[in-house]
Protein backbone atom coordinates (compact mmCIF):
# COMPACT_ATOMS: atom_id res chain seq x y z
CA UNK A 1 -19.09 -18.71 -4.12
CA UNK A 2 -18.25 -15.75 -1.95
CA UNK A 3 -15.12 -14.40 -1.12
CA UNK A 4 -14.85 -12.82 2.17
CA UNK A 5 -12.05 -11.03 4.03
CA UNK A 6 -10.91 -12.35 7.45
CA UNK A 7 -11.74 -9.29 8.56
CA UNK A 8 -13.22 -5.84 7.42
CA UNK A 9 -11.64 -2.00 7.62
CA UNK A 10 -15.32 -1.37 9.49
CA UNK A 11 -14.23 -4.02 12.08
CA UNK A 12 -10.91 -2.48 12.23
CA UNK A 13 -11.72 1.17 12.34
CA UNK A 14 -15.20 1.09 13.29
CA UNK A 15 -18.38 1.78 10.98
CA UNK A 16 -18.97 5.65 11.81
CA UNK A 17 -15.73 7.31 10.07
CA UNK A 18 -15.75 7.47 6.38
CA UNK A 19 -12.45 6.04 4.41
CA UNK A 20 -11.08 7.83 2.35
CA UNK A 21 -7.97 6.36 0.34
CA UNK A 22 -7.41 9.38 -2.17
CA UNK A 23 -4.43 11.26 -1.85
CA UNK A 24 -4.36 15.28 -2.45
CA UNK A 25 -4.39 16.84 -5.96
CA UNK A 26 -2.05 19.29 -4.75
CA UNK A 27 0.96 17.65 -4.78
CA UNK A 28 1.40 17.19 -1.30
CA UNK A 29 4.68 16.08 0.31
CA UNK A 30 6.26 13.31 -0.96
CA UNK A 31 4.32 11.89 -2.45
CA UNK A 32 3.84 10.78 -6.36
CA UNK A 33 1.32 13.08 -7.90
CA UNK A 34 1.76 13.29 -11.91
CA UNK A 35 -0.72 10.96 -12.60
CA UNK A 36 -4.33 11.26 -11.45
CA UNK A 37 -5.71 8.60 -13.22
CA UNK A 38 -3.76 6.00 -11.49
CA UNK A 39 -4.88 7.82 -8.03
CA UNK A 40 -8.08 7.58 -8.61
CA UNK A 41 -7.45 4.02 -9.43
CA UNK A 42 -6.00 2.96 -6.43
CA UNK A 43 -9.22 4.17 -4.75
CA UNK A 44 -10.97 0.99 -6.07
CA UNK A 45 -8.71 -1.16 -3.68
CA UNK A 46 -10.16 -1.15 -0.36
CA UNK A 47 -13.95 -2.07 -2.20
CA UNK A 48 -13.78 -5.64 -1.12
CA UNK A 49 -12.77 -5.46 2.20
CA UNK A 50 -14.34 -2.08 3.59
CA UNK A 51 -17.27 -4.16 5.02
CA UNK A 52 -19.68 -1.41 6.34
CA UNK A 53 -17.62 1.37 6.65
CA UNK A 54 -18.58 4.23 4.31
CA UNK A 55 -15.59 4.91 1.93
CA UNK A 56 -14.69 7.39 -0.95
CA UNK A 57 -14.24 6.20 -4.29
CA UNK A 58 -13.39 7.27 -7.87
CA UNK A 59 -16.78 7.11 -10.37
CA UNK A 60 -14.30 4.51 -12.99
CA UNK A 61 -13.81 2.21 -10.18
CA UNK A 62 -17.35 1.78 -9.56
CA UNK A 63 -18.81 1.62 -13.03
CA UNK A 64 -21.73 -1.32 -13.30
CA UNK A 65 -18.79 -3.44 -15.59
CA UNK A 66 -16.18 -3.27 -13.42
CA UNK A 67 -18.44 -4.32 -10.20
CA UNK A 68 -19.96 -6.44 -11.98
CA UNK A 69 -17.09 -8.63 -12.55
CA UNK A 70 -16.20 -8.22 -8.80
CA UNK A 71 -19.50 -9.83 -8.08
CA UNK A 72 -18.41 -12.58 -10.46
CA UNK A 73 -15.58 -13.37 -8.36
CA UNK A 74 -17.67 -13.31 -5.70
CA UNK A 75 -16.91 -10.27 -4.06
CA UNK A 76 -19.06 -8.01 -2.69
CA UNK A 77 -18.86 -4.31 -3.02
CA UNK A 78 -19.80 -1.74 -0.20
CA UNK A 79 -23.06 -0.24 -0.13
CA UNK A 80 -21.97 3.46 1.55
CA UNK A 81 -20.02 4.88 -1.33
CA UNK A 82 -19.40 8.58 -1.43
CA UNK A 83 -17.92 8.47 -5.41
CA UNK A 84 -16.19 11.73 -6.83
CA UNK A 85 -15.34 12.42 -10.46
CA UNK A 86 -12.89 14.98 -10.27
CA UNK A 87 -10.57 17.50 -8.13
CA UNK A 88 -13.74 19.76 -7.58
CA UNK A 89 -16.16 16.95 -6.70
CA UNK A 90 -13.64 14.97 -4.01
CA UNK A 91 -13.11 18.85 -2.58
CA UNK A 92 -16.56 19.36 -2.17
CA UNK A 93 -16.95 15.93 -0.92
CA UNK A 94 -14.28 16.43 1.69
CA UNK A 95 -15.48 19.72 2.63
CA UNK A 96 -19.25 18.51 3.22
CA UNK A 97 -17.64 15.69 5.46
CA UNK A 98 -15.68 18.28 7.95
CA UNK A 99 -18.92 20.88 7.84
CA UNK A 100 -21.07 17.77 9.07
CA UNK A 101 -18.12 16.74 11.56
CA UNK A 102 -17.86 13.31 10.13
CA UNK A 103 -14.41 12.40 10.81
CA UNK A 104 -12.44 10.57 7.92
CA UNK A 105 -9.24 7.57 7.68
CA UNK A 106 -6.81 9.09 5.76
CA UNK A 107 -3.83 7.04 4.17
CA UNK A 108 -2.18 10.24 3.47
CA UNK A 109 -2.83 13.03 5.09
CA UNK A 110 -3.31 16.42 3.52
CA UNK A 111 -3.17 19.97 3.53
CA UNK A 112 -4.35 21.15 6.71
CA UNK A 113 -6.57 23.98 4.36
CA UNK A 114 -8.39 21.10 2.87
CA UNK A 115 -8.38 18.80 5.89
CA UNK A 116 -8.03 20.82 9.51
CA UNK A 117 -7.12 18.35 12.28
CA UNK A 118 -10.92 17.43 12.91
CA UNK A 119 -11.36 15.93 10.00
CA UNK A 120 -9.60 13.18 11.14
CA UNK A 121 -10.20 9.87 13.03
CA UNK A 122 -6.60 9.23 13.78
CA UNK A 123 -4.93 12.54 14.47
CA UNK A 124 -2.79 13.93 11.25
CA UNK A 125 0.44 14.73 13.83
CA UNK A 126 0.60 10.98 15.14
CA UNK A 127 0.12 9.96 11.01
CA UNK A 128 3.11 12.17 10.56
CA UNK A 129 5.59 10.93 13.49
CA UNK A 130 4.67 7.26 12.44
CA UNK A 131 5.50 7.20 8.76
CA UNK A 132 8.77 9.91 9.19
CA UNK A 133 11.17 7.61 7.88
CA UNK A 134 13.04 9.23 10.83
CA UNK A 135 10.81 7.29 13.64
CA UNK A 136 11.90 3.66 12.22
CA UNK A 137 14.74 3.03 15.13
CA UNK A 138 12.41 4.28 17.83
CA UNK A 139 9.46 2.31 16.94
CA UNK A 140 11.03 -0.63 15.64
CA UNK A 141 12.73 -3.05 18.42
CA UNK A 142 16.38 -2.69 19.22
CA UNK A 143 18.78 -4.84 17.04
CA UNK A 144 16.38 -4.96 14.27
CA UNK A 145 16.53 -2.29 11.93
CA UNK A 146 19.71 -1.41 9.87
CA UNK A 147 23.02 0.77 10.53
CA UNK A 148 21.25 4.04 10.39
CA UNK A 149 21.76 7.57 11.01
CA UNK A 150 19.90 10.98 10.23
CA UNK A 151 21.32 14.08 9.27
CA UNK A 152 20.86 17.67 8.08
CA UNK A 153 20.93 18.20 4.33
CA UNK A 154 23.95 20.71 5.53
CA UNK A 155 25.56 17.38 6.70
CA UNK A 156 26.76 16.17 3.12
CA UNK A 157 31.00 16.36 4.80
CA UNK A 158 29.78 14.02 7.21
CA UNK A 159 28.42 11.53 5.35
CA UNK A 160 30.89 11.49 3.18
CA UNK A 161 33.53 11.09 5.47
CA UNK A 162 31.60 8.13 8.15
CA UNK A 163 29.86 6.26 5.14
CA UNK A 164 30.95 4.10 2.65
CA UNK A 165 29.02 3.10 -0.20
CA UNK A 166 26.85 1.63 -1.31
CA UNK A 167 24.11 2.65 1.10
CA UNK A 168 20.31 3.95 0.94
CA UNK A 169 19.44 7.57 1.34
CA UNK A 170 15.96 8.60 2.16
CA UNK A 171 13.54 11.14 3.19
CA UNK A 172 13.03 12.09 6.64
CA UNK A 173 9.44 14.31 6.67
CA UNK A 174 6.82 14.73 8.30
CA UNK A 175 4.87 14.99 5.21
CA UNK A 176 3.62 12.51 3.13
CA UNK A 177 5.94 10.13 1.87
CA UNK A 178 5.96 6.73 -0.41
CA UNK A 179 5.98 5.70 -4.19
CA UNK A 180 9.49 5.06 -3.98
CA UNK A 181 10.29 8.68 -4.88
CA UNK A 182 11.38 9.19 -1.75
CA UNK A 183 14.41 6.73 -1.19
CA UNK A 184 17.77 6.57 -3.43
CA UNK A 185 19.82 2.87 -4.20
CA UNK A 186 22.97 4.73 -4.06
CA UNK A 187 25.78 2.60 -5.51
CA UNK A 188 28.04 5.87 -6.71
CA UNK A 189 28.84 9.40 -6.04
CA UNK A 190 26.87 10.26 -8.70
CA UNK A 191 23.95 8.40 -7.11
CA UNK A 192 24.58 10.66 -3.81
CA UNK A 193 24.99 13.79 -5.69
CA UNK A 194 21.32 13.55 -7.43
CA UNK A 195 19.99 12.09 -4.51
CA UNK A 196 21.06 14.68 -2.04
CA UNK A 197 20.13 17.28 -4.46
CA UNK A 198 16.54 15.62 -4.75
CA UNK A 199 15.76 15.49 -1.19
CA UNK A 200 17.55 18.65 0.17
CA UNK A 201 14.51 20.26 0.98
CA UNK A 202 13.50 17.43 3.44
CA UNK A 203 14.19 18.00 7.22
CA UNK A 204 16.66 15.42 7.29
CA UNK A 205 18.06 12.75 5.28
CA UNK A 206 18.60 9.16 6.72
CA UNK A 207 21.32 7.06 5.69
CA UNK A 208 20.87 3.61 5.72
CA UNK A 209 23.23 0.41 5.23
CA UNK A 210 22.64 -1.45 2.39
CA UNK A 211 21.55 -4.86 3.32
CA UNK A 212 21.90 -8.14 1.51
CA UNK A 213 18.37 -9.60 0.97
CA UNK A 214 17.06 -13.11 1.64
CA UNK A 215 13.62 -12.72 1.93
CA UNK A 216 11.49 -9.28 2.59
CA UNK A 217 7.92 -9.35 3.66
CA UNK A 218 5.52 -6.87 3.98
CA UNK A 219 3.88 -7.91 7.63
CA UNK A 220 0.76 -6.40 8.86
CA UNK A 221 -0.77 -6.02 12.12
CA UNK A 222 -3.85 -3.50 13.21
CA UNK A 223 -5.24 -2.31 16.14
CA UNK A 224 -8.62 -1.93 16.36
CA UNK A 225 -11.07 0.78 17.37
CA UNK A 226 -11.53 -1.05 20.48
CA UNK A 227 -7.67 -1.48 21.31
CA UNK A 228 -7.28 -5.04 20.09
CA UNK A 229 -3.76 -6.01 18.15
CA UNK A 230 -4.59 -8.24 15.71
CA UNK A 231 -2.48 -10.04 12.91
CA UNK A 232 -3.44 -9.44 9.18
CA UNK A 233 -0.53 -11.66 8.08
CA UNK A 234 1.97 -10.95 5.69
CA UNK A 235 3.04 -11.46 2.12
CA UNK A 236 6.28 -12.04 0.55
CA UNK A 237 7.02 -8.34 -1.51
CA UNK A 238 8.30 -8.84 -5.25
CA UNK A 239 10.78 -6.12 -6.15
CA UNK A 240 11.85 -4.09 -8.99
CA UNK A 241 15.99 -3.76 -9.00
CA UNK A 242 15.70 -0.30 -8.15
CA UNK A 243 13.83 -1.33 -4.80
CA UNK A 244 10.10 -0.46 -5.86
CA UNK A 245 7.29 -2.48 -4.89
CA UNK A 246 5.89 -4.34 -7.67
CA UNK A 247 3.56 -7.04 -6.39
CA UNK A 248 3.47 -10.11 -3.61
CA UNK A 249 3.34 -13.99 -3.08
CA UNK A 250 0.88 -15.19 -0.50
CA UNK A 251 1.26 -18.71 0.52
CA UNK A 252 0.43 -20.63 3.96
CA UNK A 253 3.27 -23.18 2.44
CA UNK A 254 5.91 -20.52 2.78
CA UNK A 255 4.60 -18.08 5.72
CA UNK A 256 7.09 -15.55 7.30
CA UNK A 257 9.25 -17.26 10.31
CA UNK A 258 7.53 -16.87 13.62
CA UNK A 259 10.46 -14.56 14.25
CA UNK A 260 9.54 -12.10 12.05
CA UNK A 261 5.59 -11.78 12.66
CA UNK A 262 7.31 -11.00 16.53
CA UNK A 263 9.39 -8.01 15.48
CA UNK A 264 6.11 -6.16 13.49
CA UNK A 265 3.62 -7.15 16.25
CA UNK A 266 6.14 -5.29 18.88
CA UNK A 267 6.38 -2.48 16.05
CA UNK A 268 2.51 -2.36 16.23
CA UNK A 269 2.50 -2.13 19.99
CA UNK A 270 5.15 0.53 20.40
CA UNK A 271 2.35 2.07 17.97
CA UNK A 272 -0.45 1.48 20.17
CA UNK A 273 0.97 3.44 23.29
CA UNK A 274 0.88 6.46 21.33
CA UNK A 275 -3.30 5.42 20.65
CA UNK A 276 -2.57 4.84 17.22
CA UNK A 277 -5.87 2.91 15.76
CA UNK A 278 -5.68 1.44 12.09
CA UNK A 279 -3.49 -0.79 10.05
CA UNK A 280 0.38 -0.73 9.75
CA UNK A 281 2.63 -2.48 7.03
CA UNK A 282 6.46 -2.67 7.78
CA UNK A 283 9.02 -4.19 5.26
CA UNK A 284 10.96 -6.54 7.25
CA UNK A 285 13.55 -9.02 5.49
CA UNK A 286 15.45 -11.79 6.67
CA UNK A 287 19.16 -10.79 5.41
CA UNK A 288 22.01 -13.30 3.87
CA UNK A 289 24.28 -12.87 7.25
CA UNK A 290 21.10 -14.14 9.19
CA UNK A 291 19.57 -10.87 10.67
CA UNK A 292 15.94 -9.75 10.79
CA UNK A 293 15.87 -6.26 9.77
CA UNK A 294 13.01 -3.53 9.51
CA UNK A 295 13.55 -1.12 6.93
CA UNK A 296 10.36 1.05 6.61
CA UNK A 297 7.09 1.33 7.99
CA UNK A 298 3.14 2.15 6.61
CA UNK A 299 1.08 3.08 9.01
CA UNK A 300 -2.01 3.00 6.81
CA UNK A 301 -3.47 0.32 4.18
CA UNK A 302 -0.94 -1.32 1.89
CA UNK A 303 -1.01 -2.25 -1.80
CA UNK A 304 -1.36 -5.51 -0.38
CA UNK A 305 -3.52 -5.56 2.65
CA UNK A 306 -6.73 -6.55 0.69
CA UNK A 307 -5.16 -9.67 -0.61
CA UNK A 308 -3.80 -10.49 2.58
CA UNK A 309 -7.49 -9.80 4.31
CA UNK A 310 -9.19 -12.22 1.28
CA UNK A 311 -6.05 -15.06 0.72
CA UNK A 312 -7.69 -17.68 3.59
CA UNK A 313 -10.89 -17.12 1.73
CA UNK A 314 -10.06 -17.90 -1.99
CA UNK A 315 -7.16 -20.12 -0.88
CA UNK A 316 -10.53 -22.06 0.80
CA UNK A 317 -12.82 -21.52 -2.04
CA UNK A 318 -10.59 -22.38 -5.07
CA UNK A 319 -8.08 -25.31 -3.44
CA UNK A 320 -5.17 -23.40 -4.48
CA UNK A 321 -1.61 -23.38 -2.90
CA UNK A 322 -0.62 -19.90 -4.23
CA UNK A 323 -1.67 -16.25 -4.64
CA UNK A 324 0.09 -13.26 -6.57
CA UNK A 325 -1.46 -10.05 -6.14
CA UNK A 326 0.18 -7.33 -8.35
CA UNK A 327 -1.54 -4.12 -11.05
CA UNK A 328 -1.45 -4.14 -14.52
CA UNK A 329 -2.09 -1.58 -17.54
CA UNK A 330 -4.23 -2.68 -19.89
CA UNK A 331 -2.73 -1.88 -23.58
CA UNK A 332 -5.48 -3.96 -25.21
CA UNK A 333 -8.98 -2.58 -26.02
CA UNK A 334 -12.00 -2.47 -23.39
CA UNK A 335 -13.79 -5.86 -24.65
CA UNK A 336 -10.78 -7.88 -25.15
CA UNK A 337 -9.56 -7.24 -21.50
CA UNK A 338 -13.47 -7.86 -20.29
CA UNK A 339 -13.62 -10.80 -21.90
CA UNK A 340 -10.26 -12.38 -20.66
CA UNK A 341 -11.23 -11.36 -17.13
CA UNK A 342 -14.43 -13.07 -17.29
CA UNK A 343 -13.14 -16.10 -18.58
CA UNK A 344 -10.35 -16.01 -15.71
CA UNK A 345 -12.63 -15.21 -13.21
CA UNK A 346 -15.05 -18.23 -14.19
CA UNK A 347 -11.78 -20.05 -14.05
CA UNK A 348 -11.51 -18.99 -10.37
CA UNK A 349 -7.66 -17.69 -11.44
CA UNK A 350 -8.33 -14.21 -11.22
CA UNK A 351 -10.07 -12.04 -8.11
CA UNK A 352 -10.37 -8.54 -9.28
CA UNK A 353 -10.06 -6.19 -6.23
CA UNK A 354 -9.84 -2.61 -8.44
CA UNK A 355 -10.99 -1.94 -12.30
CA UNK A 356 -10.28 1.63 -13.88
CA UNK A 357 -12.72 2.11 -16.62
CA UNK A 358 -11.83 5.21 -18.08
CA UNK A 359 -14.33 7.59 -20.30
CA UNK A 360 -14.29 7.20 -23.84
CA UNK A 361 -12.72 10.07 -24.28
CA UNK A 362 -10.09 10.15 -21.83
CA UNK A 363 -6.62 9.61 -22.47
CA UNK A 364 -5.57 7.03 -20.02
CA UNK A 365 -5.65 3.02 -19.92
CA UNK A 366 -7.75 0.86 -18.57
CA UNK A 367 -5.93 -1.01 -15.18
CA UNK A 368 -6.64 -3.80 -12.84
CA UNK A 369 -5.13 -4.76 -9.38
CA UNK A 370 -6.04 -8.55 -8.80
CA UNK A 371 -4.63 -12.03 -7.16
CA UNK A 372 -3.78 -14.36 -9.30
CA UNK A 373 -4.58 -18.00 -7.88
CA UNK A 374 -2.54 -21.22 -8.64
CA UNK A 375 -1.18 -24.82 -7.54
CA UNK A 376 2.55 -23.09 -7.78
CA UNK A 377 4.29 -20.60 -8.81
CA UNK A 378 5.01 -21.79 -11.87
CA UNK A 379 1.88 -21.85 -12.86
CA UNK A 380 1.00 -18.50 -11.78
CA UNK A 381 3.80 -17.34 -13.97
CA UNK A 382 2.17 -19.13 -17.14
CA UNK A 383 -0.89 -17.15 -16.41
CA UNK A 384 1.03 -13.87 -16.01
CA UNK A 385 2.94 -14.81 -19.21
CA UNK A 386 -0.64 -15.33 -20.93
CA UNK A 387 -1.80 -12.03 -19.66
CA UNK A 388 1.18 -10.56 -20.72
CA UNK A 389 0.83 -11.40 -24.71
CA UNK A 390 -2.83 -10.28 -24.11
CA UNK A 391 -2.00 -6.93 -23.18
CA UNK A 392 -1.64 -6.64 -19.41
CA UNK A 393 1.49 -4.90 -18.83
């Protein structure tokens, strides 16, 4: 039985531009860059909902095992793929692309030596001003983002003296930004004093009040290539206690409040009057004191916009109530992992969206970014629990 997104990036973006979800080797911005491996692994993500549109992908993420198990699930994969192996090979790639003045969707931009502005669909400046952590209050509607204020790194006295802790601290750039190294929990002075000294070389720092969590969702709207708004959905976000993203519920039996879906479809249309085209995820949580607050916005695909694109589908296909999408490392060999895949997958539990297959003789781990399906939560957990002791960590 097929699974089939609601909606593909080619309807979204349109079929000519080529996708292309790798970030830069070089270390660009803010941007988490110590581990290629898992880079080139996130490039498998967008396979099952690309639809036409040509996209660039890693040569692990595309090996005959891994799609081949993504065909299992009934998923299929995208038949324009421009794959790279290595730094040299996605250059190369990249630079063929602007000689031939096909234009490319980047999630993050990049160096304007190895893209120049007309490389790019959506233009690299308007990327920038969107995702500066700086741009929140003037995108997001009034009364709905938190006590906030930006400042100069020189500003530290300020701070000090108008701010109590604990608040958040974050990045203000336009450059690339996200991976959580770019915003501080800070509970002490201590916290301040490494965070400040971590992100002094940013154009400005924002400080940001602390709020008390009920719920946070990531909600996600696009506009299309030919100016349509449309709603992708949005998924409940599963944090780390540090703040970091670490996977998501999907569930018609507990959507987000009407209320909220209003706030990031006004976010998306403030967008939209500055022609922005594409998809935008914005973390907006429903606090304790009964607020609905924005706290940061993607203006680009999300770890979880495939799963929200594919949850009507296998929440059709399989009868379930729930969905988990989240990434594991695989600590267990090669053939133990395929097997308990293919067994899930014939289960119609598991829907592999990316597989990293690495070379025998590379020194990295095998990992998978999937949805989990269930009849609750609970039993979701058991499976996770079972995947755990088999080596998914």
């Amino acid at each position: 039985m097929n699974v089939n997104p609601n909606v593909t990036l080619a309807d979204i973006y349109g079929p000519e531009f080529i996708l292309n979800p790798r970030t830069s080797y070089s270390g660009f911005g803010w941007v988490p860059t110590d581990n290629h491996d898992f880079d080139d692994f996130r490039t498998g993500a967008p396979l099952s909902i690309v639809g036409e549109m040509p996209m660039v992908a890693n040569e692990r993420v595309v090996t005959e095992e891994s799609l081949k198990l993504m065909r299992l699930a009934g998923i299929t994969e995208p038949s324009n793929l421009y794959v790279y192996n290595d730094e040299n090979s996605i250059k190369s790639l990249i630079n063929n692309c602007v000689e031939e003045g096909k234009k490319q969707v980047i999630n993050q931009i990049y160096p304007p030596e190895e893209i120049p502005e007309k490389g790019y669909w959506i233009k690299p400046d308007l990327l920038s001003y969107l995702n500066n952590k700086a741009s929140l209050s003037e995108l997001v509607p009034e009364g709905h983002y938190p006590r906030r204020i930006a400042v100069k790194p020189t500003e530290r006295e300020r701070v000090k003296m108008e701010w109590k802790l604990p608040f958040v601290l974050k990045t203000a750039t336009d450059l690339p930004n996200g991976g959580g190294i770019d915003v501080a929990l800070c509970q002490t002075e201590e916290d301040v004093n490494q965070a400040w000294e971590a992100f002094k070389e940013s154009e400005q720092i924002v400080v940001e009040e602390l709020v008390n969590i009920e719920k946070n969702y990531c909600v996600q709207f696009a506009r299309t290539h030919e100016g349509e708004i449309i709603c992708l959905g949005a998924a409940e976000q599963i944090t780390t206690d540090d703040g970091n993203h670490s996977g998501n519920w999907l569930s018609d039996c507990e959507a987000a409040p009407d209320d909220v879906m209003a706030v990031g479809e006004k976010i998306m249309e403030n967008a939209a009057k500055l022609d922005y085209v594409g998809v935008g995820g914005f973390d907006i949580l429903t606090t304790t004191d009964g607020r609905i607050v924005c706290i940061d916005l993607n203006f680009r695909l999300n770890a979880s916009t495939p799963a929200l694109l594919l949850k009507d589908s296998i929440l059709s296909s399989t009868k379930k109530e729930y969905l988990l999408y989240r990434t594991w490392q695989i600590e267990t060999d090669w053939e133990d992992f395929y097997g308990t895949c293919q067994s899930m997958i014939e289960n119609r539990e598991l829907f592999p969206l990316s597989i990293y297959k690495p070379e025998d003789n590379q020194n990295a781990r095998p990992r998978i970014s999937a949805i989990l399906a269930g009849d609750t939560k609970e039993e979701i957990i058991a499976i996770e629990e079972y995947l755990d002791r088999h080596g998914w960590k």
